[in-house]
C-alpha atoms as a PDB file:
ATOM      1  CA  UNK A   1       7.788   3.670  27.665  1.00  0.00           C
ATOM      2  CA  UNK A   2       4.239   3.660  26.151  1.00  0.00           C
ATOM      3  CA  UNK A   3       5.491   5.545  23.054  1.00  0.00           C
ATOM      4  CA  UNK A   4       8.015   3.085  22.591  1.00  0.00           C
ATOM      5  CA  UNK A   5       5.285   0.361  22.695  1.00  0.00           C
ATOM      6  CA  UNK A   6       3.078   1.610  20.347  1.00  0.00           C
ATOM      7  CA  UNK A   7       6.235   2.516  17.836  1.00  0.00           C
ATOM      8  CA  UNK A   8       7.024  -1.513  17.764  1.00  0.00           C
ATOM      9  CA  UNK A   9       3.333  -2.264  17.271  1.00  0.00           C
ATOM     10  CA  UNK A  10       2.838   0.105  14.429  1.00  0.00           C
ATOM     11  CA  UNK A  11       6.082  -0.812  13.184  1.00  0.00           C
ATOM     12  CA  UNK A  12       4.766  -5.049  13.024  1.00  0.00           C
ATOM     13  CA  UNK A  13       1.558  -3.858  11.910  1.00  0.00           C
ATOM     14  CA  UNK A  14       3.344  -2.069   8.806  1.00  0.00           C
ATOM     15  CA  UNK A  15       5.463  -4.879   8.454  1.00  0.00           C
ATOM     16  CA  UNK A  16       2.502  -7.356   8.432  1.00  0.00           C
ATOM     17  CA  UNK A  17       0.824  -4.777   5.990  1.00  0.00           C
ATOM     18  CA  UNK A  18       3.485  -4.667   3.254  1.00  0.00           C
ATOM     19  CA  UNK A  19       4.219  -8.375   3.540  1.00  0.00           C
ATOM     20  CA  UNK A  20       0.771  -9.180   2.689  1.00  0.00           C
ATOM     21  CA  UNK A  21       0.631  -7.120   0.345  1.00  0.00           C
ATOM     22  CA  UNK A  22       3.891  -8.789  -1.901  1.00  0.00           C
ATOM     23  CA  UNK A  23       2.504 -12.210  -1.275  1.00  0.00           C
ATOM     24  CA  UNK A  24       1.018 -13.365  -5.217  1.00  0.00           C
ATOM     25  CA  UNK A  25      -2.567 -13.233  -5.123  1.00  0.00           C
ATOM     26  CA  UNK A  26      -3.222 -16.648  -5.759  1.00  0.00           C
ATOM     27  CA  UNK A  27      -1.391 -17.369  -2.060  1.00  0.00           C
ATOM     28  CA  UNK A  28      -4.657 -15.400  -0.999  1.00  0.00           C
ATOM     29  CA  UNK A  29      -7.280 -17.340  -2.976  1.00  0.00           C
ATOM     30  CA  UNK A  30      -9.351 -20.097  -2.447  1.00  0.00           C
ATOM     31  CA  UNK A  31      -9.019 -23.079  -4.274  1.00  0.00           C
ATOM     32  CA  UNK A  32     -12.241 -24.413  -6.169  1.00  0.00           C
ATOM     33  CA  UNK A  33     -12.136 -27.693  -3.647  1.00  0.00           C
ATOM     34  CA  UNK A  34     -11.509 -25.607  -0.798  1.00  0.00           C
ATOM     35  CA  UNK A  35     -14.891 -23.707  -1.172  1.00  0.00           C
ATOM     36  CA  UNK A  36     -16.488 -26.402  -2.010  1.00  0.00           C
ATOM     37  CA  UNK A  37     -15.829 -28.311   1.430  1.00  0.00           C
ATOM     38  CA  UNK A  38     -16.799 -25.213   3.023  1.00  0.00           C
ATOM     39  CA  UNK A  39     -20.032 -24.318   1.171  1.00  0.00           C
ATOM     40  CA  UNK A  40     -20.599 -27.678   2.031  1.00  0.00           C
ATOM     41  CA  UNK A  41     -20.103 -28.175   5.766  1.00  0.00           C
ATOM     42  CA  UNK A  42     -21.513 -24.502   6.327  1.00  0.00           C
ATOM     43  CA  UNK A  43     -24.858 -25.797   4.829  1.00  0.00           C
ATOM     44  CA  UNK A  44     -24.986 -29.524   5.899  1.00  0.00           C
ATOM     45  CA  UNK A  45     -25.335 -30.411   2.257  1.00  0.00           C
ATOM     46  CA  UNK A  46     -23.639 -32.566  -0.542  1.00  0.00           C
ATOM     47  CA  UNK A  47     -22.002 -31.142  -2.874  1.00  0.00           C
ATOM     48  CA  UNK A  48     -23.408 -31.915  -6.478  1.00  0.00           C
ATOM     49  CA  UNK A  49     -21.489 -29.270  -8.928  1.00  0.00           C
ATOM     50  CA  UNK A  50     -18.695 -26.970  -8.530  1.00  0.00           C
ATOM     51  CA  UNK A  51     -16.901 -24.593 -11.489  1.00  0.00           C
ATOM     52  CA  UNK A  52     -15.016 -20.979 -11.184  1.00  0.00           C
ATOM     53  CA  UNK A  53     -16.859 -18.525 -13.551  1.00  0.00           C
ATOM     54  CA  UNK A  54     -15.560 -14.801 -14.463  1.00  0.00           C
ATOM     55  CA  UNK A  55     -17.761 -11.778 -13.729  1.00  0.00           C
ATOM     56  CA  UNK A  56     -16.115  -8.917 -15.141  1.00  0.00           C
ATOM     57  CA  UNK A  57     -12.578  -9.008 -13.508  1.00  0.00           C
ATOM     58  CA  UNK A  58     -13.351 -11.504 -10.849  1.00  0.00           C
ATOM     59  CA  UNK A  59     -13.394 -14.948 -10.383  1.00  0.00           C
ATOM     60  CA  UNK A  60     -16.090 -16.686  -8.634  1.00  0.00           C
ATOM     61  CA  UNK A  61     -16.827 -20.208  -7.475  1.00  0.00           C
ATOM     62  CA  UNK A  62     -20.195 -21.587  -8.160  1.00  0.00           C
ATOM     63  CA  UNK A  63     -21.123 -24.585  -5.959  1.00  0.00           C
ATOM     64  CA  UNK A  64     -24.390 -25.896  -6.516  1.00  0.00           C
ATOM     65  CA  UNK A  65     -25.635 -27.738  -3.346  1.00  0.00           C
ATOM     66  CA  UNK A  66     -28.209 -30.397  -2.246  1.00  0.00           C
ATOM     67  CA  UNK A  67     -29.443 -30.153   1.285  1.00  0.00           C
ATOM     68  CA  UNK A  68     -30.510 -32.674   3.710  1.00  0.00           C
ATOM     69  CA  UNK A  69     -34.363 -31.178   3.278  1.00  0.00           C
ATOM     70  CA  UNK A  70     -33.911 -32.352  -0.172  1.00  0.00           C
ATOM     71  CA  UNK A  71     -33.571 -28.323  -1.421  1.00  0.00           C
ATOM     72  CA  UNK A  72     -31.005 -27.593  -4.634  1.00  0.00           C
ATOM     73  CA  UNK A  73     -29.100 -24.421  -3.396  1.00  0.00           C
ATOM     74  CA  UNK A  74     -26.095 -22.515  -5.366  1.00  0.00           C
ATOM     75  CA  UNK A  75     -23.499 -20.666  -2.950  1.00  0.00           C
ATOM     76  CA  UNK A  76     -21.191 -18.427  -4.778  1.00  0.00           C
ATOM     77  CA  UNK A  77     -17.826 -17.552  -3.145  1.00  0.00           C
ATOM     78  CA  UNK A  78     -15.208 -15.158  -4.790  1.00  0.00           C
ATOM     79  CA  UNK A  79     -11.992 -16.513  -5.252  1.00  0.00           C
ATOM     80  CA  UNK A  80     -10.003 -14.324  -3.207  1.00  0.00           C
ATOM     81  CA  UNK A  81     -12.075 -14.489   0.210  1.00  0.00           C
ATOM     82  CA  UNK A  82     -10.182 -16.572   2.796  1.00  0.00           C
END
């Protein structure tokens, strides 16, 4: 019975696997606004600027950040990291 078991599970897991891996890649990407909220609750900050920039192949938000202590701070977050 334990064979069986671990046959379904590595079945779903392969299933999960391939599925993920048809999805378009902007269904896996962060939206611009998206990071932005986060950069900013993860920092207790306002945001002041936000843009997507290209390094090489990749894009990358820029949020530039103004902290309660009064400190500019720029978080950068790839676009594909959910």
């Amino acid at each position: 019975m334990l064979g069986k078991q671990m046959r379904f599970k590595a079945f779903f897991i392969t299933c999960f696997l391939l599925l993920a891996l048809t999805l378009p890649l902007s269904a896996m990407a962060i939206s611009l606004d998206d990071a932005a909220k986060r950069a900013a609750q993860q920092n207790n900050a306002k945001v002041l600027s936000a843009r997507t920039v290209t390094q090489g192949n990749r894009r990358i938000h820029e949020i530039k950040l103004l902290t309660k202590d009064g400190v500019v701070k720029i978080v950068r977050i790839p676009e594909s990291s959910n």
